[in-house]
C-alpha atoms as a PDB file:
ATOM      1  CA  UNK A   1      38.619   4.863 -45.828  1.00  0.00           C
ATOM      2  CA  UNK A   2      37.569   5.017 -49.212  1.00  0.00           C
ATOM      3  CA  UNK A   3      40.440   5.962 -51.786  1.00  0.00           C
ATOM      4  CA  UNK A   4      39.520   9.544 -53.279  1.00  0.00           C
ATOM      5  CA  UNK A   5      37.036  10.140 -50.788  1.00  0.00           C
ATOM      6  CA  UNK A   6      38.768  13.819 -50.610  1.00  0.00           C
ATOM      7  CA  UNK A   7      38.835  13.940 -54.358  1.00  0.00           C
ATOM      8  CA  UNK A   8      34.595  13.105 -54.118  1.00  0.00           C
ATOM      9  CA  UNK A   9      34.168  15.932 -51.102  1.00  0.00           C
ATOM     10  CA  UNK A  10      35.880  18.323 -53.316  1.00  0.00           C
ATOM     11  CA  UNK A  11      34.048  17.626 -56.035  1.00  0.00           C
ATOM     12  CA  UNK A  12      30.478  18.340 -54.124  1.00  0.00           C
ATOM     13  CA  UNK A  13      32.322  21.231 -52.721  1.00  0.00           C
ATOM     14  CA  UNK A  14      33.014  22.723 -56.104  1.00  0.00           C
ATOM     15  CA  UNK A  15      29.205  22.366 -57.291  1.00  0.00           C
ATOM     16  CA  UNK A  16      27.840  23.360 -54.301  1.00  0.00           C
ATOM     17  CA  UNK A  17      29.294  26.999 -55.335  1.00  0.00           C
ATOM     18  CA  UNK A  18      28.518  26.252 -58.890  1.00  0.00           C
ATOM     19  CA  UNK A  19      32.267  25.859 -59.558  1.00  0.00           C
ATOM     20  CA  UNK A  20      32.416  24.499 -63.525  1.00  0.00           C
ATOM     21  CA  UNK A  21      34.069  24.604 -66.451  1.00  0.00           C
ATOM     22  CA  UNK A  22      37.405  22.935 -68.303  1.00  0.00           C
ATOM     23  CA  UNK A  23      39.877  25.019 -65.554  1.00  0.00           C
ATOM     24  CA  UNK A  24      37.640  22.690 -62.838  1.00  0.00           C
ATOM     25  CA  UNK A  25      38.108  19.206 -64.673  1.00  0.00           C
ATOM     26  CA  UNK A  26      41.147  17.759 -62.685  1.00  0.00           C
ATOM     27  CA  UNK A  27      40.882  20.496 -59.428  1.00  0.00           C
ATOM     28  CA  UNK A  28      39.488  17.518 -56.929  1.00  0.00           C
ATOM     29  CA  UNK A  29      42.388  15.311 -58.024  1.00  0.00           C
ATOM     30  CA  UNK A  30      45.204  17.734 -57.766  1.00  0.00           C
ATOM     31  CA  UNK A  31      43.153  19.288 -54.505  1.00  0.00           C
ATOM     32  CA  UNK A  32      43.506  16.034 -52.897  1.00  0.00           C
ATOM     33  CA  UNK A  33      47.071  15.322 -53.712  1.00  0.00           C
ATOM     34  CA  UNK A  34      47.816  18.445 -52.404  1.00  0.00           C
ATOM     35  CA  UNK A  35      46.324  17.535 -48.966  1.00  0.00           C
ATOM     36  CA  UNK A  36      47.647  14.034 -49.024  1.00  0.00           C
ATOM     37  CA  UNK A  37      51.180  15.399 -49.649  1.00  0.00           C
ATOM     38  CA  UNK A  38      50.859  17.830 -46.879  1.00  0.00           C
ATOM     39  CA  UNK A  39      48.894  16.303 -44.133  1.00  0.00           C
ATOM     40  CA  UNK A  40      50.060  12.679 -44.381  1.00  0.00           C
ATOM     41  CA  UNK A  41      53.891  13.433 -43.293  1.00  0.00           C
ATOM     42  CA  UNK A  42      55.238  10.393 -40.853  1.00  0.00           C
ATOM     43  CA  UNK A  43      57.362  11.319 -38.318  1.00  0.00           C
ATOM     44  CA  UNK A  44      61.261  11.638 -39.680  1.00  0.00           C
ATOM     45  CA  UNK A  45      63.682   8.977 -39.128  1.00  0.00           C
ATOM     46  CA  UNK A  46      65.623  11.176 -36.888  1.00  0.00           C
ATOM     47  CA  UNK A  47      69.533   9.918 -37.186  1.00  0.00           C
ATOM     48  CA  UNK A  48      71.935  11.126 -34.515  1.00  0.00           C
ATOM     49  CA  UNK A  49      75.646  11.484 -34.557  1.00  0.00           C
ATOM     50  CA  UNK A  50      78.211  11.772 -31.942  1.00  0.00           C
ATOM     51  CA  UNK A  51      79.466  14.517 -30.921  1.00  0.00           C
ATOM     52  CA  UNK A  52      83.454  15.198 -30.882  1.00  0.00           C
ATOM     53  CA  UNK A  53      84.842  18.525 -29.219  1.00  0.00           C
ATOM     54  CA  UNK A  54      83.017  21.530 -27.359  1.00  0.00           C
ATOM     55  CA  UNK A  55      79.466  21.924 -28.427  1.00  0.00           C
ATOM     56  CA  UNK A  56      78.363  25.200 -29.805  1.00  0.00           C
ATOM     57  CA  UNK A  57      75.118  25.962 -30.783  1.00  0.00           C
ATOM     58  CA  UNK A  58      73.670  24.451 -34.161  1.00  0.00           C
ATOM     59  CA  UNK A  59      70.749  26.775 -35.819  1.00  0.00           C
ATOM     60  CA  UNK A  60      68.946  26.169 -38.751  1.00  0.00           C
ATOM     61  CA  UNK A  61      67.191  29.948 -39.620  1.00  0.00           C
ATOM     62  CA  UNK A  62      64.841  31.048 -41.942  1.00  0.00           C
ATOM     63  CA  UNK A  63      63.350  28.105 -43.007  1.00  0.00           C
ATOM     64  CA  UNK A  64      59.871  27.673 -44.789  1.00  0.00           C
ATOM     65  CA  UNK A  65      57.607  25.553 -43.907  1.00  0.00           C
ATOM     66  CA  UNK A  66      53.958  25.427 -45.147  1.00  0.00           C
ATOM     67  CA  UNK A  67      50.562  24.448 -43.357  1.00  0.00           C
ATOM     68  CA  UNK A  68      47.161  24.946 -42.941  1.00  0.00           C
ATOM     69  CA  UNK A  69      45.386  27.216 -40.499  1.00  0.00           C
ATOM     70  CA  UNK A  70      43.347  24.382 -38.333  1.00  0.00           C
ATOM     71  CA  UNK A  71      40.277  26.800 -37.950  1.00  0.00           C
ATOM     72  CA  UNK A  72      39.575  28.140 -41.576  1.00  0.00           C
ATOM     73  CA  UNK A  73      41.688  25.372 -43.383  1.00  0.00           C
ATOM     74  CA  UNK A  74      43.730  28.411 -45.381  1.00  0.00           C
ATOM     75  CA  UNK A  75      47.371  28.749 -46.132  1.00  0.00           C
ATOM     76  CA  UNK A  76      49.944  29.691 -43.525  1.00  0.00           C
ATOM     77  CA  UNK A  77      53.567  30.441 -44.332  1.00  0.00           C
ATOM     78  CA  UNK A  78      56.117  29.763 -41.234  1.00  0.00           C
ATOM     79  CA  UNK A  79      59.520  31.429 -41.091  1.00  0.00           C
ATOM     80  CA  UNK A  80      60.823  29.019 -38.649  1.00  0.00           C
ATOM     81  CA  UNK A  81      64.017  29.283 -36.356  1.00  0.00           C
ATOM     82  CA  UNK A  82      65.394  25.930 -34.532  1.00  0.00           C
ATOM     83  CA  UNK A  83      68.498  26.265 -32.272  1.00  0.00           C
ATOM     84  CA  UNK A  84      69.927  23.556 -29.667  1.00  0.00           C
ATOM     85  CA  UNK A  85      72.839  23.284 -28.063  1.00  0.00           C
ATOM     86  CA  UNK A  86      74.114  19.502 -27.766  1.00  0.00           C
ATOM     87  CA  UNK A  87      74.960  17.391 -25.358  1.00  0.00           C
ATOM     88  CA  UNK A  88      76.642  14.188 -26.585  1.00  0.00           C
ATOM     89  CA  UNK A  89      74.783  13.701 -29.779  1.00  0.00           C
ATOM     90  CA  UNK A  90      73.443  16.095 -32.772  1.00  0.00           C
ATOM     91  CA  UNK A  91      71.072  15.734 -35.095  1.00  0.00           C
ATOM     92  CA  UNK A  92      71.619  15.748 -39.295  1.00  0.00           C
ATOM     93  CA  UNK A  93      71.650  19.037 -40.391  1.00  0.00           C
ATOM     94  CA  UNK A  94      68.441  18.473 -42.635  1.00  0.00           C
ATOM     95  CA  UNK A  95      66.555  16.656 -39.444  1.00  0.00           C
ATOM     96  CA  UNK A  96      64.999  19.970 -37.670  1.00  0.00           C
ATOM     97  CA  UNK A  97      63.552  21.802 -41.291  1.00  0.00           C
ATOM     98  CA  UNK A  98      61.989  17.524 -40.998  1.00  0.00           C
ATOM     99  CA  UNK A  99      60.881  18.104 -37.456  1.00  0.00           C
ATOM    100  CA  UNK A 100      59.153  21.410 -38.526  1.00  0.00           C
ATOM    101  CA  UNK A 101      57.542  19.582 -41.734  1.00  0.00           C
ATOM    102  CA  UNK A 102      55.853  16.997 -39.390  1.00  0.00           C
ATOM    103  CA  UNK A 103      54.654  18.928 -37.380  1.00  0.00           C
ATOM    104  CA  UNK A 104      52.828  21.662 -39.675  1.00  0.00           C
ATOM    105  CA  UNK A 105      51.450  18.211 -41.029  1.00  0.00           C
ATOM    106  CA  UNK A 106      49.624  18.193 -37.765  1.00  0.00           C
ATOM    107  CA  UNK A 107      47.903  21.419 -38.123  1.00  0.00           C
ATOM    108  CA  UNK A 108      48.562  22.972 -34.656  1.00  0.00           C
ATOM    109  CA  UNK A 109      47.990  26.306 -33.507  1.00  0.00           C
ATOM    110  CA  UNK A 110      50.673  28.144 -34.338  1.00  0.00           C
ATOM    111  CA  UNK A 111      50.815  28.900 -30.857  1.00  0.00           C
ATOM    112  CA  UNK A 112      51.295  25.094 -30.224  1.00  0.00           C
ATOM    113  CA  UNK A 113      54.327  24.601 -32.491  1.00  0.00           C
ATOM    114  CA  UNK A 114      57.193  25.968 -31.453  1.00  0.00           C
ATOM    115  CA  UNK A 115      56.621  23.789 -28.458  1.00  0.00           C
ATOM    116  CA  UNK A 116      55.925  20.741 -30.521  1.00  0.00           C
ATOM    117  CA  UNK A 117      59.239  21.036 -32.117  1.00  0.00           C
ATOM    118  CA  UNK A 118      61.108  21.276 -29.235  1.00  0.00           C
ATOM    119  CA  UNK A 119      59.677  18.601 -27.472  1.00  0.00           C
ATOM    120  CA  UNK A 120      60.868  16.351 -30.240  1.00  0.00           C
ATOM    121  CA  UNK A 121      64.374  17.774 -30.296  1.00  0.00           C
ATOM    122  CA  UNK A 122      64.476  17.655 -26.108  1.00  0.00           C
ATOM    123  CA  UNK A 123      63.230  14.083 -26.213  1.00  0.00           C
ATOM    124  CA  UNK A 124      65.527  12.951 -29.006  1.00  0.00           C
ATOM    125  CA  UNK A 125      68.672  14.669 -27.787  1.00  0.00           C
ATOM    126  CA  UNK A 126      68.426  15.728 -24.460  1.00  0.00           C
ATOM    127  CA  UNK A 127      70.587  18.618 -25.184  1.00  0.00           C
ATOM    128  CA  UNK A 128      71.574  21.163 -22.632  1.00  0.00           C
ATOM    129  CA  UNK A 129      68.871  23.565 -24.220  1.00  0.00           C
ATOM    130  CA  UNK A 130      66.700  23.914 -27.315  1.00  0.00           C
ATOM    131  CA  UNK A 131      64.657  27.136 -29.335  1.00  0.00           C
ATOM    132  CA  UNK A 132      62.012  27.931 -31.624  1.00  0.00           C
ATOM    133  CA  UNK A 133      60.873  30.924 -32.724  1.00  0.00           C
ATOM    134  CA  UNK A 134      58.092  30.545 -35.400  1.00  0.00           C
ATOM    135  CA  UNK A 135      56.574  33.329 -37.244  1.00  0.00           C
ATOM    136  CA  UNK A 136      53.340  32.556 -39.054  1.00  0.00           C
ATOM    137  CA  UNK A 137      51.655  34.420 -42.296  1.00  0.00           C
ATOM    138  CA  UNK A 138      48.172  33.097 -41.902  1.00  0.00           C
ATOM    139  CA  UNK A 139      45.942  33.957 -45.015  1.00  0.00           C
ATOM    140  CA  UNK A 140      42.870  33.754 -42.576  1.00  0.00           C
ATOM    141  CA  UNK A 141      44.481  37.157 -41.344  1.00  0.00           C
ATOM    142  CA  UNK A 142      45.430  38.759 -44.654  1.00  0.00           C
ATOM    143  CA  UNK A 143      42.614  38.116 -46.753  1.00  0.00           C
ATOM    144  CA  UNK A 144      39.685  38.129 -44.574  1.00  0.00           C
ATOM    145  CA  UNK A 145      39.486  38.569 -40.857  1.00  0.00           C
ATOM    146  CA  UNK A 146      41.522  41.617 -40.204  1.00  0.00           C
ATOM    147  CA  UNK A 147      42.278  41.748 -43.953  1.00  0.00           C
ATOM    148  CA  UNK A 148      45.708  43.017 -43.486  1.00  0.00           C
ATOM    149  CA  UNK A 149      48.129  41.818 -46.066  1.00  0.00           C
ATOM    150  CA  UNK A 150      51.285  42.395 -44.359  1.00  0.00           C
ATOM    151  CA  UNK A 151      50.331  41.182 -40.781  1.00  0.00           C
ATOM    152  CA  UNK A 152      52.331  38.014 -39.269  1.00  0.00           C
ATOM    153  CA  UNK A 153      52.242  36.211 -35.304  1.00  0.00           C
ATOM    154  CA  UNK A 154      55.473  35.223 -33.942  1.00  0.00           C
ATOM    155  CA  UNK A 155      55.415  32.301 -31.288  1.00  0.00           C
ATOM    156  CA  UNK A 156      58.109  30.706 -29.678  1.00  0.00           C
ATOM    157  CA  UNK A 157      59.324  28.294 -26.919  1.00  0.00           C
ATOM    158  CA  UNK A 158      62.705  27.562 -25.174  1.00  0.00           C
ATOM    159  CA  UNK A 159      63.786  24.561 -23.042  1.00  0.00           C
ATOM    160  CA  UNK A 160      67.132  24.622 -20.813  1.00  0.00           C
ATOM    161  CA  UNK A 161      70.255  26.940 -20.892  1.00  0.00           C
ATOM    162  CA  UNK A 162      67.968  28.936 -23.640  1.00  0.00           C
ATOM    163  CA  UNK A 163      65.727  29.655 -20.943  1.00  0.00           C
ATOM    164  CA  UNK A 164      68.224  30.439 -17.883  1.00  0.00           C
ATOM    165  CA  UNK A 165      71.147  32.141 -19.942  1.00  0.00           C
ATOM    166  CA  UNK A 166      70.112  35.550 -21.207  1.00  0.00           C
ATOM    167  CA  UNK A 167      73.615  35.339 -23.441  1.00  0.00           C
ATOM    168  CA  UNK A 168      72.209  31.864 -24.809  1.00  0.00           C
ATOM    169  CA  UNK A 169      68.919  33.133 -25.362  1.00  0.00           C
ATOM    170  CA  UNK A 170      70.260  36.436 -27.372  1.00  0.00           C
ATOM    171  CA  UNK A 171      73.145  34.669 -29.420  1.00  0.00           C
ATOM    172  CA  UNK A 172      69.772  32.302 -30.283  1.00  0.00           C
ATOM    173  CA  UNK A 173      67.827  35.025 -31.640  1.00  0.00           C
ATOM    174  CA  UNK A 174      70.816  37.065 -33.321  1.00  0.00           C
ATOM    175  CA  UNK A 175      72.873  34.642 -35.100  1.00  0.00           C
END
């Protein structure tokens, strides 16, 4: 593929709408590396460690992640939630706000993602459960569509003891 190929498209895209001026000059450039940055993530290099006494459950909370809605191509801000509970091995602490990263590279569905992430975690870990809750503010919702500025979707998915412990499942969504 041609190099700044994005950086051309934007460009048409800009005079198309008649979109001039010196506040245009560099837009297809920075447009592009903005893309790039976000939409060309490789998978992590996801390092495990072993695990030494009882395993509790390890939650990263509130973490942002930022993507693209796949239909309208407009900004969507996740609030994400990852729990698992090992099984012999954990992950780095940083690895599942990496996990989430990737995959909002992908531009799912937010409906998709939660699954996506576990699936990852499951495959990598095998741990005796995993969670995701995901809650989305999609700009296609809050500034056209609907046009409600406060709206957000939640989505989530649960594998293992997360699924058949109701204690699990509510320490997983309190904590």
């Amino acid at each position: 593929m041609d190099k700044g190929i994005g950086e051309k498209a934007i460009k048409q895209f800009l005079d198309f709408h008649s979109l001039h001026g010196p506040n245009f000059r560099d837009t297809p450039r920075r447009v592009e590396a903005v893309y790039n940055t976000l939409l060309k993530m490789k998978m992590p290099e996801l390092k495990t460690f072993p695990l030494r006494g009882k395993p509790g459950m390890i939650l990263i909370k509130n973490y942002i992640a930022w993507s693209f809605c796949p239909h309208h191509l407009l900004p969507v801000k996740y609030t994400c939630r990852v729990g698992y509970i090992p099984s012999k091995e954990v992950l780095g602490l940083s690895k599942p706000a990496r996990i989430i990263d990737w995959v909002c590279s992908k531009l799912l569905l937010q409906e998709e993602m939660p699954y996506a992430i576990v699936q990852v975690i499951d495959e990598k870990l095998d741990p005796k459960g995993c969670g995701c809750i995901i809650q989305g503010e999609h700009m296609c919702m809050q500034m056209r569509g609907i046009k409600s500025p406060c709206v957000s979707a939640v989505s989530s998915f649960m594998s293992g003891v997360f699924l058949i412990s109701e204690a699990t499942r509510q320490e997983f969504i309190q904590l």
